[in-house]
Protein backbone atom coordinates (compact mmCIF):
# COMPACT_ATOMS: atom_id res chain seq x y z
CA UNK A 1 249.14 121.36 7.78
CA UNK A 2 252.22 123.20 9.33
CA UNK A 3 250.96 127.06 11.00
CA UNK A 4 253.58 127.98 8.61
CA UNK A 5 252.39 126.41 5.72
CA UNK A 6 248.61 127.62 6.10
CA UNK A 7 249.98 130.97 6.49
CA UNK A 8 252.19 130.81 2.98
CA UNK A 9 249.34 129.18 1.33
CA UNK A 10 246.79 132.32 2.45
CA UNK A 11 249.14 134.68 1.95
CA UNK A 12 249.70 133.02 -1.40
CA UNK A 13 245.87 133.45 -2.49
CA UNK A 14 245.34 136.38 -1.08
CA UNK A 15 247.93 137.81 -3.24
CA UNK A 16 246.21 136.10 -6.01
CA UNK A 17 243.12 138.23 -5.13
CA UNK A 18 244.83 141.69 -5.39
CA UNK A 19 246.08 140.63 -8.16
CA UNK A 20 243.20 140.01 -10.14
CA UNK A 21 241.28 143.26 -8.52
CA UNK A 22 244.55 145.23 -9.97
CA UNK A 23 243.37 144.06 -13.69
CA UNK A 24 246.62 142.68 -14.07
CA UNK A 25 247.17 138.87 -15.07
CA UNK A 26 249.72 137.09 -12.59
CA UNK A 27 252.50 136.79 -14.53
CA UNK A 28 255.41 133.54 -13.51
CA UNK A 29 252.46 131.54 -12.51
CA UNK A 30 250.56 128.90 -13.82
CA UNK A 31 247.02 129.96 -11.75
CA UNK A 32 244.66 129.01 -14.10
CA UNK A 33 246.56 125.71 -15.09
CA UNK A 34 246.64 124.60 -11.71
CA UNK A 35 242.55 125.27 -11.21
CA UNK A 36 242.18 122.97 -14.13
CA UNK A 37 244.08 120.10 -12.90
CA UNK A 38 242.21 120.29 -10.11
CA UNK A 39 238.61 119.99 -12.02
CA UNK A 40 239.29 118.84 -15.36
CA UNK A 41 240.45 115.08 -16.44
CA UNK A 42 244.37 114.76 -17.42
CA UNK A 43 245.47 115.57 -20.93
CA UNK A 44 242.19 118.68 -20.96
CA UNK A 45 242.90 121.32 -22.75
CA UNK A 46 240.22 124.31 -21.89
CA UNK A 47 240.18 127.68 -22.80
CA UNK A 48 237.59 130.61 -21.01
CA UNK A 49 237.14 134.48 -20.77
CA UNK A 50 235.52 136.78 -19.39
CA UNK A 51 235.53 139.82 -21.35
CA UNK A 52 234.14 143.25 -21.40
CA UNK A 53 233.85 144.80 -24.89
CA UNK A 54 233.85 148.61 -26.07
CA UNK A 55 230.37 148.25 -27.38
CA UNK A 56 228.76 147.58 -23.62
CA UNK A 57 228.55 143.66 -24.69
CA UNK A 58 229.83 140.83 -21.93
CA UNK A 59 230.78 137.82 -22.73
CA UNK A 60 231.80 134.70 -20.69
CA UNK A 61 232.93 131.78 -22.05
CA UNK A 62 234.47 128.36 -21.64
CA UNK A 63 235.64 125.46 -23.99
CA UNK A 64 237.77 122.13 -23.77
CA UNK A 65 238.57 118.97 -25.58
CA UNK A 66 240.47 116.22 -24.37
CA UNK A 67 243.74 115.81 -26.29
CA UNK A 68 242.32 112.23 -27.24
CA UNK A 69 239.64 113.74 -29.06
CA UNK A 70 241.49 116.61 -30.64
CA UNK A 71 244.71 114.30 -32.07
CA UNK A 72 241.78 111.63 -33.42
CA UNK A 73 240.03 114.72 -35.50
CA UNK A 74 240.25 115.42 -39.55
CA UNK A 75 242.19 118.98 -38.59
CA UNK A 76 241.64 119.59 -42.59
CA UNK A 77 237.69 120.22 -41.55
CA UNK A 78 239.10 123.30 -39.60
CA UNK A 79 241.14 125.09 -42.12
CA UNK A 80 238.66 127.38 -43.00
CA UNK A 81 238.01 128.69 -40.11
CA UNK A 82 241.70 129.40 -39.61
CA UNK A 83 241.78 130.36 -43.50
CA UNK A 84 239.42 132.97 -42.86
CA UNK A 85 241.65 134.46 -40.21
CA UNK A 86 244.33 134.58 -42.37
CA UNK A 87 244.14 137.99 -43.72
CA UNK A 88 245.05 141.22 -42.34
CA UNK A 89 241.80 143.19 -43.83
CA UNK A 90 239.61 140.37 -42.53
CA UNK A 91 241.72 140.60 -38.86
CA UNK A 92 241.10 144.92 -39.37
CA UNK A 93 237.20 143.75 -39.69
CA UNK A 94 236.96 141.68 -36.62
CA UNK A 95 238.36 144.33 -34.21
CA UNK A 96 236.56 147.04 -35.72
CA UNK A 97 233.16 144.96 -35.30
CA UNK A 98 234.18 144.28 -31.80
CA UNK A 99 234.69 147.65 -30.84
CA UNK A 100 231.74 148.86 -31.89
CA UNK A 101 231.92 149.58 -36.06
CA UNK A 102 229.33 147.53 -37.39
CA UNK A 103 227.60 148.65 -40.32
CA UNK A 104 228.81 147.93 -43.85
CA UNK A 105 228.64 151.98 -43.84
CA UNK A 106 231.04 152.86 -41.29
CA UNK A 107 233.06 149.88 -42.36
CA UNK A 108 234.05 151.41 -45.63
CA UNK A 109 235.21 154.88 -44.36
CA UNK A 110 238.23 152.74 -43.17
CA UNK A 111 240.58 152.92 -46.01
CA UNK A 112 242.41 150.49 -45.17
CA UNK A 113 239.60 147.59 -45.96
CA UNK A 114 239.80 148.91 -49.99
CA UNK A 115 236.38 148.78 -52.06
CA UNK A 116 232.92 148.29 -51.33
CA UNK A 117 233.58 144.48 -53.81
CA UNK A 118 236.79 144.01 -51.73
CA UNK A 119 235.05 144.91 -48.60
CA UNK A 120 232.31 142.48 -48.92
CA UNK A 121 234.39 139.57 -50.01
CA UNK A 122 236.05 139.29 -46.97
CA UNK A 123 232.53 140.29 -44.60
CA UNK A 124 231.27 136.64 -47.05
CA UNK A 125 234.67 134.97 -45.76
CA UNK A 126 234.33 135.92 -42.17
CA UNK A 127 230.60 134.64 -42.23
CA UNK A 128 231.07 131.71 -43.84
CA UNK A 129 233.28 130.47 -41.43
CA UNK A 130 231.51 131.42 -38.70
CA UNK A 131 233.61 134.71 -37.44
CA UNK A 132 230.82 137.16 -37.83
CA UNK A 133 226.99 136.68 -38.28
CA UNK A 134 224.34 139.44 -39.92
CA UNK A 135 222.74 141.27 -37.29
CA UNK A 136 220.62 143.20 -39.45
CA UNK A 137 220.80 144.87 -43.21
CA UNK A 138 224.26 145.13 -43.80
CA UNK A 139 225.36 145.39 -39.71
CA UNK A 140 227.42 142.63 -38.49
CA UNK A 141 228.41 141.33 -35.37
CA UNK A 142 230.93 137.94 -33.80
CA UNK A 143 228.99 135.40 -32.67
CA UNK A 144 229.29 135.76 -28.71
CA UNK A 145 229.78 132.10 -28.56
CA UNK A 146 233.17 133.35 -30.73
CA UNK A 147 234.28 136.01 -29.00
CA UNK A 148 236.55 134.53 -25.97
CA UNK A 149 237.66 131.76 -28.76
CA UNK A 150 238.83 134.74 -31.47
CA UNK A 151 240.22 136.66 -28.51
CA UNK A 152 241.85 133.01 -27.66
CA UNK A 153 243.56 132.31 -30.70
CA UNK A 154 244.82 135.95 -30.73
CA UNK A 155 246.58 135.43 -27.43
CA UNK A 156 247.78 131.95 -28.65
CA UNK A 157 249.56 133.74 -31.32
CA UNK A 158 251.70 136.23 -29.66
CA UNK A 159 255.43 135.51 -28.84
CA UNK A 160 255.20 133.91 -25.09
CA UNK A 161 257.51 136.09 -22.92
């Protein structure tokens, strides 16, 4: 390699670095991508976080598939998980639970997640499909192993820029 082309490259990841000390994402850039070419078999796709919550809780995680495997599944198997995700009160619960409201107490002085019936029917969705677990009498929680994946489909969702 070139002088020049060692110095680009540096300067290249060393912009990378103050970029992820600034808590900013690189934006334009396909950083991540690229890493997972380099370590992952072609046609991967991986997800991972790391991610600092409100409540004091960190969570690392990462997840892939091959595209082989994912285009041979029955996708109808997964539909309740995405079901359960469906609703706006049962979206409300999820990011009040991760930030720290986790009693079935301080869960109904939101108004916004209706009656103490209503309430609980979507708590039974979310738990059924695996978005929350009991913790305790009436305190829930998101499976950690669920956290960077919920965060993850969240992301997915918005408009790309």
């Amino acid at each position: 390699m070139e002088l020049d082309e060692r110095l680009a490259a540096l300067e290249e990841r060393v912009a990378a670095l103050e970029g992820r000390r600034s808590g900013s994402i690189p934006e334009g850039t396909f950083w991540a991508l690229e890493g997972l070419k380099e370590r992952a078999p072609e046609g991967a796709v991986l997800f991972t976080g790391a991610v600092p919550l409100p409540t004091g809780h960190f969570y690392e995680w990462q997840q892939g598939e091959t595209v082989e495997n994912l285009l041979g599944q029955d996708w109808s198997e997964l539909s309740g998980a995405f079901a359960a995700l469906g609703h706006p009160v049962r979206l409300l619960l999820l990011r009040l639970i991760l930030t720290g409201v986790q009693s079935t107490a301080e869960l109904q002085e939101h108004e916004a997640l209706g009656t103490t019936g209503q309430l609980y029917h979507h708590l039974r969705q979310l738990v059924a499909a695996g978005w929350l677990h009991v913790t305790g009498r009436g305190h829930y929680a998101v499976p950690g192993a669920r956290v960077v994946p919920l965060l993850t489909v969240l992301t997915a969702v918005q408009n790309p820029a």
